[in-house]
N, C-alpha and C. Protein backbone atom coordinates (compact mmCIF):
# COMPACT_ATOMS: atom_id res chain seq x y z
N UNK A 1 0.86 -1.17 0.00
CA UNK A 1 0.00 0.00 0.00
C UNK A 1 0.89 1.22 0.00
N UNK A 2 0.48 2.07 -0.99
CA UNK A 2 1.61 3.33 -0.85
C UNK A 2 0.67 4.49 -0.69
N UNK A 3 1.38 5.55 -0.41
CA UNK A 3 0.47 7.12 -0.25
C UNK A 3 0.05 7.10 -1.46
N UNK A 4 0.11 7.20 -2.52
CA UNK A 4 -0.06 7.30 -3.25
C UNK A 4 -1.60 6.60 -4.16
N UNK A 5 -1.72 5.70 -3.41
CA UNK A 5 -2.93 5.04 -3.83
C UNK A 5 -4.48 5.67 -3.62
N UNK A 6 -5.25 5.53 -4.94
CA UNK A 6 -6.66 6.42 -4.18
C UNK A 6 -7.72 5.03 -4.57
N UNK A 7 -9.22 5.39 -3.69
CA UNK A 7 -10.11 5.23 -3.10
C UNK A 7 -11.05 4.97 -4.13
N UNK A 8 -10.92 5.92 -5.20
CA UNK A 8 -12.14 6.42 -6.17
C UNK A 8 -11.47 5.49 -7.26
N UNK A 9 -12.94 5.38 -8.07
CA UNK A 9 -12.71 5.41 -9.75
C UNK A 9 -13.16 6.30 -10.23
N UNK A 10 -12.15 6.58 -11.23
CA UNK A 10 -12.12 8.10 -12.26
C UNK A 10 -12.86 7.15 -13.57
N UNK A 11 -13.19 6.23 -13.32
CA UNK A 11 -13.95 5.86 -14.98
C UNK A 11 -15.13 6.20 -15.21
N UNK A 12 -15.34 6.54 -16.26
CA UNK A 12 -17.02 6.70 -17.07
C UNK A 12 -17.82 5.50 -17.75
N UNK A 13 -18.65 5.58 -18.07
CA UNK A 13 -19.14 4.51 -19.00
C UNK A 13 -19.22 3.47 -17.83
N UNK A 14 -19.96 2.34 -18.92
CA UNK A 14 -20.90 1.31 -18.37
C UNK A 14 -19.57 0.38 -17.19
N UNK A 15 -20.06 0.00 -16.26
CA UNK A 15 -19.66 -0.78 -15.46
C UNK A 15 -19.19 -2.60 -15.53
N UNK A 16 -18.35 -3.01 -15.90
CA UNK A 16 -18.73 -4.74 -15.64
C UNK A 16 -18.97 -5.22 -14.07
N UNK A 17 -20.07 -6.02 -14.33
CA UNK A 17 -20.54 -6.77 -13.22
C UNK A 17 -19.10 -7.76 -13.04
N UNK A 18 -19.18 -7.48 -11.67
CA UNK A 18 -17.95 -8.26 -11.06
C UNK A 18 -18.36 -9.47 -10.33
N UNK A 19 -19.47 -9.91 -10.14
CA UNK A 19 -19.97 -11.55 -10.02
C UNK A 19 -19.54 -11.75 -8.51
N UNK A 20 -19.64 -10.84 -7.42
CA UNK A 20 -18.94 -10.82 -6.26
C UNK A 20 -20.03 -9.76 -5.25
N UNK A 21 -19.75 -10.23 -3.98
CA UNK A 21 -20.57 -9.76 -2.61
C UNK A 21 -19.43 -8.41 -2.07
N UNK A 22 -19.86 -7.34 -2.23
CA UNK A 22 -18.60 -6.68 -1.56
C UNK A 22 -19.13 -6.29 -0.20
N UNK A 23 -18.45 -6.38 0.56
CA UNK A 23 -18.09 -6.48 2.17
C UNK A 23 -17.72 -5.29 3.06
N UNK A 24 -17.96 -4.25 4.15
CA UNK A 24 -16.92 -3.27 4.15
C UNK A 24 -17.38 -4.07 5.86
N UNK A 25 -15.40 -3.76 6.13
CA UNK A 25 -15.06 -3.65 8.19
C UNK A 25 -14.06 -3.43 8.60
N UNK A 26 -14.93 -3.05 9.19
CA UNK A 26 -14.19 -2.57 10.39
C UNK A 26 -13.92 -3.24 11.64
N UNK A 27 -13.66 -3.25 12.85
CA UNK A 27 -13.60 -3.20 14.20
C UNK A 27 -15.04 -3.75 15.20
N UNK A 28 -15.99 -3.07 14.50
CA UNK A 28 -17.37 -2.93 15.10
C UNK A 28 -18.62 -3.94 15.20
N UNK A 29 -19.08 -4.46 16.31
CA UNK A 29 -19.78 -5.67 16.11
C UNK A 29 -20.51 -5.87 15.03
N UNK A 30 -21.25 -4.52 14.26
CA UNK A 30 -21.98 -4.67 13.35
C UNK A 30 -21.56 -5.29 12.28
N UNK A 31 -20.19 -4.57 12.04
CA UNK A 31 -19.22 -5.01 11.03
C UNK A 31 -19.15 -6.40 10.81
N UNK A 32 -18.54 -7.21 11.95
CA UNK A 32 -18.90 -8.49 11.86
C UNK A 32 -20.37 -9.20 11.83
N UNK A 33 -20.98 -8.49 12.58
CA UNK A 33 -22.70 -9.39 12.05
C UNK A 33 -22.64 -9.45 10.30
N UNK A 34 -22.09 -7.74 9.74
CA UNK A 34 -22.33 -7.59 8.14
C UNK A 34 -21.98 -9.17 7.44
N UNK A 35 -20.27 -9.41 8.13
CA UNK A 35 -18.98 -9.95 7.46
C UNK A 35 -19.62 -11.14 7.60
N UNK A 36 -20.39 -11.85 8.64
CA UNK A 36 -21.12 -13.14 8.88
C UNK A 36 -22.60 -12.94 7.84
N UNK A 37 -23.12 -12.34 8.04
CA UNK A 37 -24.85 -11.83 6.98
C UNK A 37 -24.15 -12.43 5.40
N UNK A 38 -23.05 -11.68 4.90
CA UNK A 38 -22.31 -11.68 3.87
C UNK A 38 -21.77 -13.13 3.48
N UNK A 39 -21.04 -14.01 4.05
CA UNK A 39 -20.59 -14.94 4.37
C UNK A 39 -21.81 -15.96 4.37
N UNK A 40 -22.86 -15.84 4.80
CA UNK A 40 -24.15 -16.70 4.49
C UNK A 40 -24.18 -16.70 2.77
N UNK A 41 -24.58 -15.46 2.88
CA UNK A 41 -25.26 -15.02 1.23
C UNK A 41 -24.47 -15.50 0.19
N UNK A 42 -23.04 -15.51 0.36
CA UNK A 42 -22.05 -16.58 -0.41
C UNK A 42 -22.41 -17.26 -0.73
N UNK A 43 -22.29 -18.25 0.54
CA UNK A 43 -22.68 -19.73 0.18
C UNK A 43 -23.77 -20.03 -0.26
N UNK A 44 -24.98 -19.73 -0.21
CA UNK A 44 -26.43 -19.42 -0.97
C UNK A 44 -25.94 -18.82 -2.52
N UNK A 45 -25.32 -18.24 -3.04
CA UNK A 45 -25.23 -17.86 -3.97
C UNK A 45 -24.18 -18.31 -5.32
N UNK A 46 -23.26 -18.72 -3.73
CA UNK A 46 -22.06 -19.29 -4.87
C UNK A 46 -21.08 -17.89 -5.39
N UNK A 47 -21.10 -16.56 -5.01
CA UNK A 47 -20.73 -15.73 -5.46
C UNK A 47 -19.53 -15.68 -4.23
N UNK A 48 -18.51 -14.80 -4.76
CA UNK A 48 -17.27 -14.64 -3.73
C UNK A 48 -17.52 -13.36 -3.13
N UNK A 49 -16.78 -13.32 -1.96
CA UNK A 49 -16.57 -11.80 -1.36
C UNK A 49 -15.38 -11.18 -1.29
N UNK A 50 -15.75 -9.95 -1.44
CA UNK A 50 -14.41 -8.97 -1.30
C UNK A 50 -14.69 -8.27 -0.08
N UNK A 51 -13.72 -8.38 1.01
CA UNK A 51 -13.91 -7.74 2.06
C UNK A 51 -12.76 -6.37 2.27
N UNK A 52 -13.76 -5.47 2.22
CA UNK A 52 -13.19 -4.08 2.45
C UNK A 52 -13.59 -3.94 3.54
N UNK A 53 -11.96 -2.95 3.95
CA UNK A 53 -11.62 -2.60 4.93
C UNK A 53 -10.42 -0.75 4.42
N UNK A 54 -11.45 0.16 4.82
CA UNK A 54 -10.55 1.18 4.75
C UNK A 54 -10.03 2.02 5.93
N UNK A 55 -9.10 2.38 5.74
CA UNK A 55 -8.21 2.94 6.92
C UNK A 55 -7.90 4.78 6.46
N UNK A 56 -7.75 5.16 7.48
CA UNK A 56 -6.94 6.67 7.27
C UNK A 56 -5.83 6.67 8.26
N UNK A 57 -4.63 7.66 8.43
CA UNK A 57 -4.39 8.34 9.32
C UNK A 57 -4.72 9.62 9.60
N UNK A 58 -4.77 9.89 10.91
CA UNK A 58 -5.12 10.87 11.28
C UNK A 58 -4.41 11.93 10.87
N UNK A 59 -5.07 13.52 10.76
CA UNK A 59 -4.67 14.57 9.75
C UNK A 59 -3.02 14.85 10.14
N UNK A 60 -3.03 14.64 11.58
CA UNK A 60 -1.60 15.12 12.34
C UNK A 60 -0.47 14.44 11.88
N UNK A 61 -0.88 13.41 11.68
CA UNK A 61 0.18 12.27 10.85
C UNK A 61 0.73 12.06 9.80
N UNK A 62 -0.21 12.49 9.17
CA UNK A 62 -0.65 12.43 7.18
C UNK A 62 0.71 13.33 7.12
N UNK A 63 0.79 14.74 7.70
CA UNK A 63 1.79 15.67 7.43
C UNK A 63 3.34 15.06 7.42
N UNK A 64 3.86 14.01 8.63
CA UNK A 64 5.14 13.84 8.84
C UNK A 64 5.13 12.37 8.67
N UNK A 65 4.32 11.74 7.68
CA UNK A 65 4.39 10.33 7.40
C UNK A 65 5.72 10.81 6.28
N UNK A 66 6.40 9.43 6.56
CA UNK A 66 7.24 8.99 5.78
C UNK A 66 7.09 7.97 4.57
N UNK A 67 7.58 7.18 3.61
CA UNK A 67 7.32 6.54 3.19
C UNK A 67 6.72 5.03 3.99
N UNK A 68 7.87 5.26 4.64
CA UNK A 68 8.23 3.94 5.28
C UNK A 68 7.01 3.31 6.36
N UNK A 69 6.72 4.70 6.52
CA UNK A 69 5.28 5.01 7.71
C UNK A 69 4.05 4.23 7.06
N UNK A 70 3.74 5.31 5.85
CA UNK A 70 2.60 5.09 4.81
C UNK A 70 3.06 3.19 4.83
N UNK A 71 3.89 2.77 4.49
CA UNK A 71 3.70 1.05 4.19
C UNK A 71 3.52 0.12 5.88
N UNK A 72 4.19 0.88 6.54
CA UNK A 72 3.95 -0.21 7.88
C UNK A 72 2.64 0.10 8.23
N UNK A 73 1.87 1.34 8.22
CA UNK A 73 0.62 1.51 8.24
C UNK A 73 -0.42 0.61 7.78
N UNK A 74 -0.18 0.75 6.38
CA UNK A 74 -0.94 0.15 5.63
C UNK A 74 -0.77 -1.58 5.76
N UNK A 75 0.42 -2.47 6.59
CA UNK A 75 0.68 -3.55 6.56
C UNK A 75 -0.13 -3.80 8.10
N UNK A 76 -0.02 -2.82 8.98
CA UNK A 76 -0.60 -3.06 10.29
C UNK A 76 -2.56 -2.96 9.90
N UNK A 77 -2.94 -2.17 9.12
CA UNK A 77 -4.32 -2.61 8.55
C UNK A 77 -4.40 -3.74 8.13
N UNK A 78 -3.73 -4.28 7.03
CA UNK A 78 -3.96 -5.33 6.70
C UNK A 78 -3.96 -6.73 7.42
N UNK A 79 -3.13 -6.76 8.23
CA UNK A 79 -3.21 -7.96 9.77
C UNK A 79 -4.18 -7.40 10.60
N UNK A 80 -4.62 -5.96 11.00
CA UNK A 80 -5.91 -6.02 12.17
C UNK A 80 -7.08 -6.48 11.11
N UNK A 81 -7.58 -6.07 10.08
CA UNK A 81 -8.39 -6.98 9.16
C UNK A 81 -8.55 -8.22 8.61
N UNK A 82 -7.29 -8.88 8.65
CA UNK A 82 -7.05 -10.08 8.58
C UNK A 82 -7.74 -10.87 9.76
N UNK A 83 -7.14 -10.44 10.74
CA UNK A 83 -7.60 -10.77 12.25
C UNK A 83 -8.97 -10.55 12.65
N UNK A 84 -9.73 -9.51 11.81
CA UNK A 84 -11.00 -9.34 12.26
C UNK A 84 -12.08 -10.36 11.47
N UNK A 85 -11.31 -10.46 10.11
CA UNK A 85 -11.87 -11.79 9.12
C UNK A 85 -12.36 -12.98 10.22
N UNK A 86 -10.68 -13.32 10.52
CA UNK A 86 -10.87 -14.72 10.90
C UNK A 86 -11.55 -14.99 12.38
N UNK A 87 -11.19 -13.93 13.11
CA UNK A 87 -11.94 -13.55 14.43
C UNK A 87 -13.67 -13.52 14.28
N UNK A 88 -14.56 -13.11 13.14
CA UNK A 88 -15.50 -13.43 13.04
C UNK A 88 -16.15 -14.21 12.34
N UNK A 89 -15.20 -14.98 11.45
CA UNK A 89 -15.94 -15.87 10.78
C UNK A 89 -15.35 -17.45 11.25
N UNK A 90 -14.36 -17.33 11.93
CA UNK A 90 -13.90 -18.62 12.63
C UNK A 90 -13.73 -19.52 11.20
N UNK A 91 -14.50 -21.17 11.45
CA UNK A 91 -13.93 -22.18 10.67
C UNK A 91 -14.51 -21.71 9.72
N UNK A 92 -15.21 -20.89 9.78
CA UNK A 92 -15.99 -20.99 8.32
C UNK A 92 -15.50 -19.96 7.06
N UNK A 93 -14.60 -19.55 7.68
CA UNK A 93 -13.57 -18.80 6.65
C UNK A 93 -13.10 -19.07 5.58
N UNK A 94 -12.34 -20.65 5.63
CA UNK A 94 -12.33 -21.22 4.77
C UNK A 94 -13.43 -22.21 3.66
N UNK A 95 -14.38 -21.83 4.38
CA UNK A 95 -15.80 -22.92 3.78
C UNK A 95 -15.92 -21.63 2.40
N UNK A 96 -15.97 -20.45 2.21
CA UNK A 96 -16.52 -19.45 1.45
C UNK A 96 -15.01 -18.52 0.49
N UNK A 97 -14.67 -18.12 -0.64
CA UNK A 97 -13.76 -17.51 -1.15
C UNK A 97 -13.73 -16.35 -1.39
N UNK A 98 -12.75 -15.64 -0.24
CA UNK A 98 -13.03 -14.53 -0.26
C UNK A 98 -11.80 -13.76 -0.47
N UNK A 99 -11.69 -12.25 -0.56
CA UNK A 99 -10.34 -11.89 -0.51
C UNK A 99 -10.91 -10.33 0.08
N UNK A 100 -9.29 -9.64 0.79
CA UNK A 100 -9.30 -8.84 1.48
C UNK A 100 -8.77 -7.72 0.84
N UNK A 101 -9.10 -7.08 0.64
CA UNK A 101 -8.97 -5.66 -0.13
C UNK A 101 -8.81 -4.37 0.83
N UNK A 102 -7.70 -3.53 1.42
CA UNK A 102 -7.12 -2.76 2.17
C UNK A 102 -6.85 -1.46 1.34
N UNK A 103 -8.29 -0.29 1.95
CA UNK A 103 -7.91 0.62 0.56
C UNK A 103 -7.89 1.83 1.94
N UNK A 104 -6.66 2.66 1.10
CA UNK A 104 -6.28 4.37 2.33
C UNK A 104 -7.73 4.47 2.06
N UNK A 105 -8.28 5.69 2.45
CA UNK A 105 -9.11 6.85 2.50
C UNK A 105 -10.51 6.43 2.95
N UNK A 106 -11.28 7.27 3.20
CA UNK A 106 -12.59 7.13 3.82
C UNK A 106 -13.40 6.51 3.42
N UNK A 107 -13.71 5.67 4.61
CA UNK A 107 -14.99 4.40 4.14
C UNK A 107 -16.21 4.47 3.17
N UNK A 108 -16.76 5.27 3.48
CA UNK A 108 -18.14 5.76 2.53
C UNK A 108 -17.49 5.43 0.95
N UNK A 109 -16.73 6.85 0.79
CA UNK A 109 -16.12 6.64 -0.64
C UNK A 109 -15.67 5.31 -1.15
N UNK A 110 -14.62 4.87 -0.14
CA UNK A 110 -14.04 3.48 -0.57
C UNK A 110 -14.66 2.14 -0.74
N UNK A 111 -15.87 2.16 -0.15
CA UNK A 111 -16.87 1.52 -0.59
C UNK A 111 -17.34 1.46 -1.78
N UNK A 112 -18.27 2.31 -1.49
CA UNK A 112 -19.16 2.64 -3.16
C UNK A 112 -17.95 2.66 -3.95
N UNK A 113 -16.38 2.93 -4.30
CA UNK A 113 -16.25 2.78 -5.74
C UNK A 113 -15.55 1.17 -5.74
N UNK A 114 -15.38 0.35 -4.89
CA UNK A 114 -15.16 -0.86 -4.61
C UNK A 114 -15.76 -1.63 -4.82
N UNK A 115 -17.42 -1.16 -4.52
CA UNK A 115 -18.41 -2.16 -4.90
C UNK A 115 -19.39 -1.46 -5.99
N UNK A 116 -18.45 -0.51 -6.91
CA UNK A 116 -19.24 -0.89 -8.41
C UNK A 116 -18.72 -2.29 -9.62
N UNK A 117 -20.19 -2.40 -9.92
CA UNK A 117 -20.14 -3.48 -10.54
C UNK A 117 -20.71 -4.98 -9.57
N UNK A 118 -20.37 -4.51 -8.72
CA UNK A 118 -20.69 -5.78 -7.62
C UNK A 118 -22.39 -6.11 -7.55
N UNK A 119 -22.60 -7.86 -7.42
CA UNK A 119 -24.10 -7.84 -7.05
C UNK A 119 -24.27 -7.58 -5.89
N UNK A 120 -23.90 -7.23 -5.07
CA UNK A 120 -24.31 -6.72 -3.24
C UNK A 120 -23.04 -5.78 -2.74
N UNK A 121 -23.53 -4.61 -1.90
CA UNK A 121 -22.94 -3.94 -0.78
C UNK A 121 -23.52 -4.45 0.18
N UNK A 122 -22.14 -5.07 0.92
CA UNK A 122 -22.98 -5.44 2.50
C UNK A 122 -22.47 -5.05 3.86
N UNK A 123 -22.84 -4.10 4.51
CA UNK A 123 -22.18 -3.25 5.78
C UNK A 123 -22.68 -3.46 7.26
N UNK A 124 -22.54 -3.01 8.32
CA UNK A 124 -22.92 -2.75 9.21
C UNK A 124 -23.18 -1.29 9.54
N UNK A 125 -24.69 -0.97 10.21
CA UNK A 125 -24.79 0.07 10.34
C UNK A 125 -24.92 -0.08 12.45
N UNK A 126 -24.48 1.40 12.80
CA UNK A 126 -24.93 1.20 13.78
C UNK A 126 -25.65 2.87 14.19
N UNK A 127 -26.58 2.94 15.19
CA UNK A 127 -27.01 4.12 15.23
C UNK A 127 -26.08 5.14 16.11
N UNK A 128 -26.19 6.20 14.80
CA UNK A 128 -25.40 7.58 15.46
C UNK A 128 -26.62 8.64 15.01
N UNK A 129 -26.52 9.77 16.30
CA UNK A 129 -27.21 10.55 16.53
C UNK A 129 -26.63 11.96 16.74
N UNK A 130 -26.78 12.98 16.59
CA UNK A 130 -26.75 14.03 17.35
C UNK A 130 -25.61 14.44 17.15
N UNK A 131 -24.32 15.25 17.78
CA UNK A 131 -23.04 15.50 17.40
C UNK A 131 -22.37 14.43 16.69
N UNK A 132 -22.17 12.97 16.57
CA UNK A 132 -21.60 12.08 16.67
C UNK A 132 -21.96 12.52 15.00
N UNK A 133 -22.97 12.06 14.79
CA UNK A 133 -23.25 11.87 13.22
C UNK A 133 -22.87 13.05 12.41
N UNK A 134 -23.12 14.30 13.16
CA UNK A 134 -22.88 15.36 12.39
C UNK A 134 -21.06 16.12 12.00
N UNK A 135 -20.70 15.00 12.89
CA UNK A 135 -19.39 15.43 12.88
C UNK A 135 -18.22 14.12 11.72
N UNK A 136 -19.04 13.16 12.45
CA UNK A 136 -18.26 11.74 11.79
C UNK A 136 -19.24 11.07 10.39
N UNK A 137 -20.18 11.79 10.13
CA UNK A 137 -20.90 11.32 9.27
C UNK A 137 -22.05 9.44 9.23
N UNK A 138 -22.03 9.43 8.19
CA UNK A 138 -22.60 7.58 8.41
C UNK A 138 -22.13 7.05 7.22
N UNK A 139 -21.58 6.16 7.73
CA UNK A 139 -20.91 5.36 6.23
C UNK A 139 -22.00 4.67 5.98
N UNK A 140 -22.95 3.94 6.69
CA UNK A 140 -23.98 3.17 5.85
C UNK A 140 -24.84 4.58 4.93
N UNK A 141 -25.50 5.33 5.67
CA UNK A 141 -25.98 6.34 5.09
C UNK A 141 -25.37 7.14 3.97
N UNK A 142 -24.28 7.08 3.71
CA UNK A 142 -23.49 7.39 2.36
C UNK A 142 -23.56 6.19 1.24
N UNK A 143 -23.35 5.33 1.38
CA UNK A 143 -23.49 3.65 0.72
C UNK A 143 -24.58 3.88 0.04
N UNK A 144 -25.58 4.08 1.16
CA UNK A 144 -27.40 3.85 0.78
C UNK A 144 -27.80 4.87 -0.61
N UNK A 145 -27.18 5.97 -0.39
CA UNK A 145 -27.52 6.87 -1.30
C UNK A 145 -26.65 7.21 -1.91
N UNK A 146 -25.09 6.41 -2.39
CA UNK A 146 -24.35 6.89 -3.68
C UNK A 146 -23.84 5.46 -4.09
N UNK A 147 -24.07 4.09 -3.54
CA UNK A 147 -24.00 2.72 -4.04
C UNK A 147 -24.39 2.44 -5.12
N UNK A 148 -23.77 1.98 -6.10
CA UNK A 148 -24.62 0.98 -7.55
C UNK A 148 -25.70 0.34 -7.20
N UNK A 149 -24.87 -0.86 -5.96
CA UNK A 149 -25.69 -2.23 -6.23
C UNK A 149 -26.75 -1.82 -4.91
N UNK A 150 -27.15 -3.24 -4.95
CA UNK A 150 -28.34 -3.07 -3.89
C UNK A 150 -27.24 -3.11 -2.62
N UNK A 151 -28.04 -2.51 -1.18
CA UNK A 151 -27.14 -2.11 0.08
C UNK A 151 -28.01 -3.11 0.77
N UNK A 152 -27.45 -3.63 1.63
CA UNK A 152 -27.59 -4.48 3.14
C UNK A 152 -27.02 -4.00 4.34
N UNK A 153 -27.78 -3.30 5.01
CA UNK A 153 -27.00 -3.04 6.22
C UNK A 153 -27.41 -3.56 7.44
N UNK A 154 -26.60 -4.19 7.92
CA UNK A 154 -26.59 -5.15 8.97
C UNK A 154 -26.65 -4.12 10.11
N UNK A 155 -27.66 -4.74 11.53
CA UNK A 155 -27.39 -3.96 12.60
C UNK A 155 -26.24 -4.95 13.43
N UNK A 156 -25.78 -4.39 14.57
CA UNK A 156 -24.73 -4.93 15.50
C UNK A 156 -26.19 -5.90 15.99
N UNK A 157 -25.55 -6.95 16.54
CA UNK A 157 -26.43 -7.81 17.52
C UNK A 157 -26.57 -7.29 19.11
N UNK A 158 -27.48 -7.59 19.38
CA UNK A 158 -27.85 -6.54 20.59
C UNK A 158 -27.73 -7.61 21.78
N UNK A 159 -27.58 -7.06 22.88
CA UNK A 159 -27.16 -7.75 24.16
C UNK A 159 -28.48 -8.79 24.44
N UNK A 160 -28.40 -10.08 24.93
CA UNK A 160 -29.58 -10.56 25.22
C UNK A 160 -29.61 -10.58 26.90
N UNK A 161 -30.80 -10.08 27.27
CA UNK A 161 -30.93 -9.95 29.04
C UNK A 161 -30.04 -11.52 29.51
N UNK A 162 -29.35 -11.01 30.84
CA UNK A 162 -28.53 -12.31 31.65
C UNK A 162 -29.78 -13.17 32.00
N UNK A 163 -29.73 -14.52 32.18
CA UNK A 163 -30.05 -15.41 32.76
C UNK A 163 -30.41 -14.66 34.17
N UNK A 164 -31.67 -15.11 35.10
CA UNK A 164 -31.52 -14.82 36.62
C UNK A 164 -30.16 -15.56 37.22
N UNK A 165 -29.61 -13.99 38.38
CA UNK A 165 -28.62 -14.92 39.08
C UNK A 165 -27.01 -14.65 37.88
N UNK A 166 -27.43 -14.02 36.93
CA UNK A 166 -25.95 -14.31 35.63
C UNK A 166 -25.42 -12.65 35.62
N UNK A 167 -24.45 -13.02 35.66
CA UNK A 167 -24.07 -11.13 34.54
C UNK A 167 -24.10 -11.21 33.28
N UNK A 168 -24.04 -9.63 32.64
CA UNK A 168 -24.32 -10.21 31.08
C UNK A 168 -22.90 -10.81 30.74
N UNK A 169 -22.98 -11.07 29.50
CA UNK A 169 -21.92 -11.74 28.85
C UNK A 169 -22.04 -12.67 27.95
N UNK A 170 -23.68 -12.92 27.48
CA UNK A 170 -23.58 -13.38 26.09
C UNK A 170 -23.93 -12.71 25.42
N UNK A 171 -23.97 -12.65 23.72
CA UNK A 171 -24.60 -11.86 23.18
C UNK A 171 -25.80 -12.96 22.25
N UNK A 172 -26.78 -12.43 21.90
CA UNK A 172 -27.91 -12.69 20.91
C UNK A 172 -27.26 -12.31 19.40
N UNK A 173 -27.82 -13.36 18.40
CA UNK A 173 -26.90 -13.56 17.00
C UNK A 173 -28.31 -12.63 16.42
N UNK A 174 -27.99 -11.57 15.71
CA UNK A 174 -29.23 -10.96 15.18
C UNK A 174 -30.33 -11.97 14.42
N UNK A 175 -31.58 -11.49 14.12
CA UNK A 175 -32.44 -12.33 13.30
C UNK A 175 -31.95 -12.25 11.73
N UNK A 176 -32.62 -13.42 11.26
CA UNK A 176 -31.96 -13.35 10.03
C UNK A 176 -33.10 -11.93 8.78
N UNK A 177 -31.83 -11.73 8.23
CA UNK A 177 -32.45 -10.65 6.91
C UNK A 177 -32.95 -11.27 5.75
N UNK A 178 -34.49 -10.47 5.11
CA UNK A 178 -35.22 -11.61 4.27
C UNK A 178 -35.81 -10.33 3.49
């Protein structure tokens, strides 16, 4: 990955269908509910996934990155995504063919031009409100309204009440999307 790499496509004209589920994560439970939702729809479909994952550095950084910076950066994304792959999809990682795609710049964008051509965008959304949203925006809410393909946005799975007598500590697997 070098500085140098961008986010967007500069092309015009008609699109080829790329015969593929595109994927975006992050960190965030939703993310993985998406990366698992996604990972179903595969195997039902027979289609592969591309799992995006975009990164920035922060503005303070961007200024006194080095080369050398820009690539260990971009190599330390690529293992916490790696790790978040296999961390949520466990054995079944290998049951489905997928590949990991590590693009600089902001999610929203790096999405939508990642998954043109694609038969599915599939994300996690989670709810932001109030300063939060107005400051950090919504990557699902950008997807929804500048995406090609059709959008799926997965919610995070929500806590299920403890057992009497339990603390929490399991979680509930969301219902399935239909």
């Amino acid at each position: 990955m070098s500085a140098n790499e961008t986010y967007g496509d500069t092309t015009t004209g008609p699109v080829p269908v790329t015969d593929e589920i595109v994927v975006g994560l992050d960190d965030s439970p939703s993310a993985g509910a998406a990366l698992r939702w996604a990972t179903e729809q595969s195997r039902v479909t027979g289609l592969p996934l591309r799992v995006v994952h975009a990164w920035q550095l922060p503005a303070i950084e961007v200024a006194a990155a080095s080369a050398e910076f820009w690539e260990a950066a971009g190599a330390d994304a690529r293992a916490r995504a790696t790790r978040w792959v296999l961390d949520s999809l466990g054995g079944s990682a290998a049951e489905v063919r997928w590949v990991l795609d590590i693009v600089e710049g902001p999610p929203g964008p790096a999405l939508v031009a990642r998954s043109r051509g694609a038969r599915l965008l599939v994300l996690g959304t989670r709810e932001h409100t109030g300063l939060r949203r107005a400051v950090l925006g919504s990557v699902s809410h950008y997807c929804l309204t500048h995406a090609d393909p059709p959008v799926v946005a997965v919610p995070a799975p929500h806590e299920a009440p403890p057992p009497p007598g339990r603390s929490r500590g399991c979680v509930a697997a969301p219902g399935p999307l239909y």
